[in-house]
C-alpha atoms as a PDB file:
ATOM      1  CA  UNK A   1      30.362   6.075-148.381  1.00  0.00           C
ATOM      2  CA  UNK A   2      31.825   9.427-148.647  1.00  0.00           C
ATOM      3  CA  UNK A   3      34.072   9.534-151.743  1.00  0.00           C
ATOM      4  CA  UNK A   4      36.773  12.149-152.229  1.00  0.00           C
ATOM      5  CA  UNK A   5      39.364  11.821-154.962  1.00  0.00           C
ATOM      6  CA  UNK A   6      42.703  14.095-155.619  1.00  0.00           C
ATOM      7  CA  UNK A   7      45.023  14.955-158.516  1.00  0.00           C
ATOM      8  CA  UNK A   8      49.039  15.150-158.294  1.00  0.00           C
ATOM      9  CA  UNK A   9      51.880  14.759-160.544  1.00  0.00           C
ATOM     10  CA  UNK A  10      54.394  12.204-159.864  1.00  0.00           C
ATOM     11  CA  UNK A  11      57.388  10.717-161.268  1.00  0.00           C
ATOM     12  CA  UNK A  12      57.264   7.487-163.398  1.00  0.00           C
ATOM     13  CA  UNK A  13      59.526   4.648-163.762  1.00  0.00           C
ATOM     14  CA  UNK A  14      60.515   5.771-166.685  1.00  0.00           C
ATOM     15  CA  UNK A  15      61.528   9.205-165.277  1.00  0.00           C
ATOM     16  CA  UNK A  16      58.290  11.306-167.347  1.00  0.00           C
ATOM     17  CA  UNK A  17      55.550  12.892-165.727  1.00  0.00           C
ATOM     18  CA  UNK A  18      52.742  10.387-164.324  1.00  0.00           C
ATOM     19  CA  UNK A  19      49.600  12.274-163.115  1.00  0.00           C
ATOM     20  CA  UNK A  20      48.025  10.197-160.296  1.00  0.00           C
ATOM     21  CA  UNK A  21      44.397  10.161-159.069  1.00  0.00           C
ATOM     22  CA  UNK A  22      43.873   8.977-156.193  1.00  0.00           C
ATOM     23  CA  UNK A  23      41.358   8.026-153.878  1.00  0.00           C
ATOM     24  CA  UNK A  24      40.621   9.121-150.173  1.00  0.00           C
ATOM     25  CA  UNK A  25      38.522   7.849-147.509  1.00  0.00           C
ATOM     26  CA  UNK A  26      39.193   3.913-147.810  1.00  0.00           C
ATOM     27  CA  UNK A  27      40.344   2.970-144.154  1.00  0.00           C
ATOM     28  CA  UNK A  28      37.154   1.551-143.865  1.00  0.00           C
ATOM     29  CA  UNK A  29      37.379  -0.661-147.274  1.00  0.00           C
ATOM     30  CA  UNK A  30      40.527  -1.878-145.926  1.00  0.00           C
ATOM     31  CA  UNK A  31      39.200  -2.634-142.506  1.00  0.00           C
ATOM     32  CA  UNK A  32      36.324  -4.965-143.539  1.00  0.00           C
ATOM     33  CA  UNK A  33      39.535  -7.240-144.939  1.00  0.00           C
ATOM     34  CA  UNK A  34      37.113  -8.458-148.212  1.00  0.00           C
ATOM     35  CA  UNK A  35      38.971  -6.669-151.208  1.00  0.00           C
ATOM     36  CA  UNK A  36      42.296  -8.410-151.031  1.00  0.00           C
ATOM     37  CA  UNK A  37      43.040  -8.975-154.663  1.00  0.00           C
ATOM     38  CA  UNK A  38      44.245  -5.806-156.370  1.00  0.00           C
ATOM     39  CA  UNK A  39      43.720  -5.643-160.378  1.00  0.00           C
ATOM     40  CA  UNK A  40      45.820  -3.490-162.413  1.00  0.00           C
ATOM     41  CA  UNK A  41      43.812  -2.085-165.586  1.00  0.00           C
ATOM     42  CA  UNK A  42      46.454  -1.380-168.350  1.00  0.00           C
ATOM     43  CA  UNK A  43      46.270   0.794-171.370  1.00  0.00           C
ATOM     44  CA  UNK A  44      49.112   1.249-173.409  1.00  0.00           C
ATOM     45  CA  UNK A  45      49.014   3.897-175.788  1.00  0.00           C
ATOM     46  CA  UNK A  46      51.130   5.550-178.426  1.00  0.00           C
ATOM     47  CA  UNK A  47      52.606   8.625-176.142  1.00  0.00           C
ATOM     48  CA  UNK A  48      52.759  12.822-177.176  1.00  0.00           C
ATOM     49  CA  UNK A  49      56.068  13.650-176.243  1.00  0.00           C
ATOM     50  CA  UNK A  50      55.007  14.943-173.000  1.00  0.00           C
ATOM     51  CA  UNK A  51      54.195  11.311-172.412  1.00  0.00           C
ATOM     52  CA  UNK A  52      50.644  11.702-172.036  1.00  0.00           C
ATOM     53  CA  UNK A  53      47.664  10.669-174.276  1.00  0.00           C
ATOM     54  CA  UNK A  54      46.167  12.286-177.534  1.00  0.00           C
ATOM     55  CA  UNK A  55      42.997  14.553-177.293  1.00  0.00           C
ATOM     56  CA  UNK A  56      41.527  11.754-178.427  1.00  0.00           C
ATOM     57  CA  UNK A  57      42.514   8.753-176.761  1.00  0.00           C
ATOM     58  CA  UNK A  58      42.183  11.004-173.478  1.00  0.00           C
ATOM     59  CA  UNK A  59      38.313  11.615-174.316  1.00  0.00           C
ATOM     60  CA  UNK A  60      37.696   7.924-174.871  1.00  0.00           C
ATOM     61  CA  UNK A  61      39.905   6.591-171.403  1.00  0.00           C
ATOM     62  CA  UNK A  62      37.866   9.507-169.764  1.00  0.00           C
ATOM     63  CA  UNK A  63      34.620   7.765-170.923  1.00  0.00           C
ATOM     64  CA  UNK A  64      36.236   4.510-169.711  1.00  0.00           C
ATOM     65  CA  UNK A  65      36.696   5.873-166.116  1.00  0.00           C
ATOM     66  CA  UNK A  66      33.752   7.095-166.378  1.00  0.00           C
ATOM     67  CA  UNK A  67      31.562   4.300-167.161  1.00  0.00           C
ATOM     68  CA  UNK A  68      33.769   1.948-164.784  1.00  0.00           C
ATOM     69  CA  UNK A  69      33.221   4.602-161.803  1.00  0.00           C
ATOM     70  CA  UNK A  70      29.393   4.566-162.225  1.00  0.00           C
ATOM     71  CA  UNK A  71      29.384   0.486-162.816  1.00  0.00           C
ATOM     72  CA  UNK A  72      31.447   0.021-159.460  1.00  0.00           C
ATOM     73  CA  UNK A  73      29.686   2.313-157.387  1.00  0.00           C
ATOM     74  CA  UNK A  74      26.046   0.499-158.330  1.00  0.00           C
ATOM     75  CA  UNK A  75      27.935  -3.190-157.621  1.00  0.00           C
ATOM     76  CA  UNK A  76      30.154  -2.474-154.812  1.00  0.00           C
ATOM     77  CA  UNK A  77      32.585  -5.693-156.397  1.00  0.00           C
ATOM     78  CA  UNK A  78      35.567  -3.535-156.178  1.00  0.00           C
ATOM     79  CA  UNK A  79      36.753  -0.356-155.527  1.00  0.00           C
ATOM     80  CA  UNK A  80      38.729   1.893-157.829  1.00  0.00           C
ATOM     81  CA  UNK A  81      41.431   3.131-155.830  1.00  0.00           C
ATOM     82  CA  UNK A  82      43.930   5.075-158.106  1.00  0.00           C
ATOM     83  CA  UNK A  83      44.223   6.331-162.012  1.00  0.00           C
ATOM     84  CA  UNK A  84      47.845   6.718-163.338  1.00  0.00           C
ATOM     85  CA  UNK A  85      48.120   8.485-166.719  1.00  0.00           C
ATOM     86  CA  UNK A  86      51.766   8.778-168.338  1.00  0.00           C
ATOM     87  CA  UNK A  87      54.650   7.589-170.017  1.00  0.00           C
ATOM     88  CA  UNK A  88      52.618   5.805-172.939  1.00  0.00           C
ATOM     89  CA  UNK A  89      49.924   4.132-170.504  1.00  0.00           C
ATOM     90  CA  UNK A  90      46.863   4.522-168.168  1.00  0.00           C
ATOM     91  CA  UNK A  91      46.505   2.218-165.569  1.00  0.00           C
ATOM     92  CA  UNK A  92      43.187   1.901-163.253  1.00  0.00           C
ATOM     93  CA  UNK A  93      43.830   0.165-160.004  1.00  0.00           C
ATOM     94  CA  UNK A  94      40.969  -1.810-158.125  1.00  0.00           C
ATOM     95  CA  UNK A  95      40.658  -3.932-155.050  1.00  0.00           C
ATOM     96  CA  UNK A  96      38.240  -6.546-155.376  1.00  0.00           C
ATOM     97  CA  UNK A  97      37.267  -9.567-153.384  1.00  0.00           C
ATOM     98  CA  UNK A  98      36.559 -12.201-156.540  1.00  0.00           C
ATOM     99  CA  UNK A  99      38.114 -12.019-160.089  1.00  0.00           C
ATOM    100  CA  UNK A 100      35.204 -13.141-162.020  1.00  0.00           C
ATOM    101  CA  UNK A 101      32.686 -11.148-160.668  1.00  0.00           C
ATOM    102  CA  UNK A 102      35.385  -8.120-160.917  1.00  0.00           C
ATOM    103  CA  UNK A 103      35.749  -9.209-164.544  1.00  0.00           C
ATOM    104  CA  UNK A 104      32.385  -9.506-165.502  1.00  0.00           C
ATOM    105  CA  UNK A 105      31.123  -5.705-164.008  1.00  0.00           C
ATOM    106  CA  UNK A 106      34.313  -4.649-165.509  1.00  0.00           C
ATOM    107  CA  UNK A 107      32.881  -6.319-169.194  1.00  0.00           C
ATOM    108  CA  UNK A 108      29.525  -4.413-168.472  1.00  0.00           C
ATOM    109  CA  UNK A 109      30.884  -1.560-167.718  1.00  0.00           C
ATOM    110  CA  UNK A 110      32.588  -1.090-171.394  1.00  0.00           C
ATOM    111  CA  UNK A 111      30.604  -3.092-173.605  1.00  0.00           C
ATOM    112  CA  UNK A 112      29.025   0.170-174.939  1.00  0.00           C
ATOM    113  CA  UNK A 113      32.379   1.631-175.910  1.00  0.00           C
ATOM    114  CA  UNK A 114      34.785   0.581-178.871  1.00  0.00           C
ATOM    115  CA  UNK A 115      37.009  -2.821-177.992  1.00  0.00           C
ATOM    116  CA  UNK A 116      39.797  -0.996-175.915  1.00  0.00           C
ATOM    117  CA  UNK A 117      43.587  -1.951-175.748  1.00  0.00           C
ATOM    118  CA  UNK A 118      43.072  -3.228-172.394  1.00  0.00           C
ATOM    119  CA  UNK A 119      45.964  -5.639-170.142  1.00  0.00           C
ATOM    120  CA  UNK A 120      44.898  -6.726-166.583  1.00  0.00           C
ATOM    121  CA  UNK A 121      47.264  -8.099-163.880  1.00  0.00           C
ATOM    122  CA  UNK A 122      45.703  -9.113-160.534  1.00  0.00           C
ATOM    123  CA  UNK A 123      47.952 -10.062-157.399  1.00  0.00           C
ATOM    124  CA  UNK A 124      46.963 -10.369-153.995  1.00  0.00           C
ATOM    125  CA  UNK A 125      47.550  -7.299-151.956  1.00  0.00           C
ATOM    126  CA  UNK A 126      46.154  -7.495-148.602  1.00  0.00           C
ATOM    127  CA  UNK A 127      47.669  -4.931-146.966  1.00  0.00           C
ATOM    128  CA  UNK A 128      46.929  -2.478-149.535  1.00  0.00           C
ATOM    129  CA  UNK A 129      50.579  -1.978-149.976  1.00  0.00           C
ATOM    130  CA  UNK A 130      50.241   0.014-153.464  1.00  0.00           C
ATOM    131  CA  UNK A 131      47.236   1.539-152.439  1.00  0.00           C
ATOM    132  CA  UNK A 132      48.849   2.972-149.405  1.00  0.00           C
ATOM    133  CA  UNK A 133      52.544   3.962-151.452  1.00  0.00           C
ATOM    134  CA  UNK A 134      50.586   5.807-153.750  1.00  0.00           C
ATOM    135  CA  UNK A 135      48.892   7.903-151.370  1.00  0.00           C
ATOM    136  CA  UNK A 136      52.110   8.209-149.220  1.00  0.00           C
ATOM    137  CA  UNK A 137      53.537   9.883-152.230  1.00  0.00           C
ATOM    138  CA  UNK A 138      51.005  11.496-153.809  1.00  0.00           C
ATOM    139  CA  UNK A 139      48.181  12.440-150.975  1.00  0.00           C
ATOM    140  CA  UNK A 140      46.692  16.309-151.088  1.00  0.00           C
ATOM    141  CA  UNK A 141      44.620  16.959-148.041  1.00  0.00           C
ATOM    142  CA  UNK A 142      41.228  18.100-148.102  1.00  0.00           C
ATOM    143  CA  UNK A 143      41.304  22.272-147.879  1.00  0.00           C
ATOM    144  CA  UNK A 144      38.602  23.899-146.724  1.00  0.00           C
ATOM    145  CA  UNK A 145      36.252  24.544-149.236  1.00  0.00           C
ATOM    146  CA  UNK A 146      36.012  20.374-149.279  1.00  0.00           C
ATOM    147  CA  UNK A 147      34.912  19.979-146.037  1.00  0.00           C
END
């Protein structure tokens, strides 16, 4: 599966600066109908006053995406979708088809790093509805050089 992501700032409920990753090319995710259960990934942390992250709380929810990216992409139980960093938090957003398999790749996929500040929320989301609001707001095309 071809996997393209892209990187735009937004505007946060609280009015701050949210940056927003976001992934492209998930029509075909959505089409199968399987991953109907989004999970919300919440880290709250203690903000600069830009609103975003210390150097070093950024380095260690960088090895968290990292580490969850590489775990998801071996066992295809969810899909990372988007990665919202501002206003005091990070959130990773997944679509998954089953909770506790989601949870326990999830568990693998961190049990190398320190015990993290983690909340998770999960809701069923069929239609992708946050999936496809955050790329309505937030989507940067492919230029050239990708293709």
């Amino acid at each position: 599966m071809k996997e393209r992501w892209w990187t735009a700032p937004a505007a946060g409920d609280g009015g701050g600066d949210v940056i927003v990753t976001g992934r492209d090319y998930m029509d075909d995710i959505i089409a199968k109908g399987k991953f109907n259960i989004r999970v919300d990934v919440r880290w709250d942390y203690t903000p600069l006053p830009s609103g975003m992250p210390s150097d070093s709380d950024a380095a260690l929810m960088e090895q968290a995406t990292d580490a969850l990216m590489q775990a998801f992409r071996k066992d295809k139980a969810a899909y990372m979708t988007g990665i919202y960093t501002g206003e005091g938090r990070r959130d990773w957003i997944f679509y998954t088809f089953n909770l506790n398999i989601f949870g326990r790749v999830l568990n693998r996929a961190l049990a190398e790093l320190p015990l993290l500040p983690l909340r998770m929320e999960a809701e069923e989301d069929p239609g992708w509805e946050e999936y496809r609001e955050m790329r309505a707001n937030t989507y940067i095309p492919e230029d050239d050089d990708e293709r």
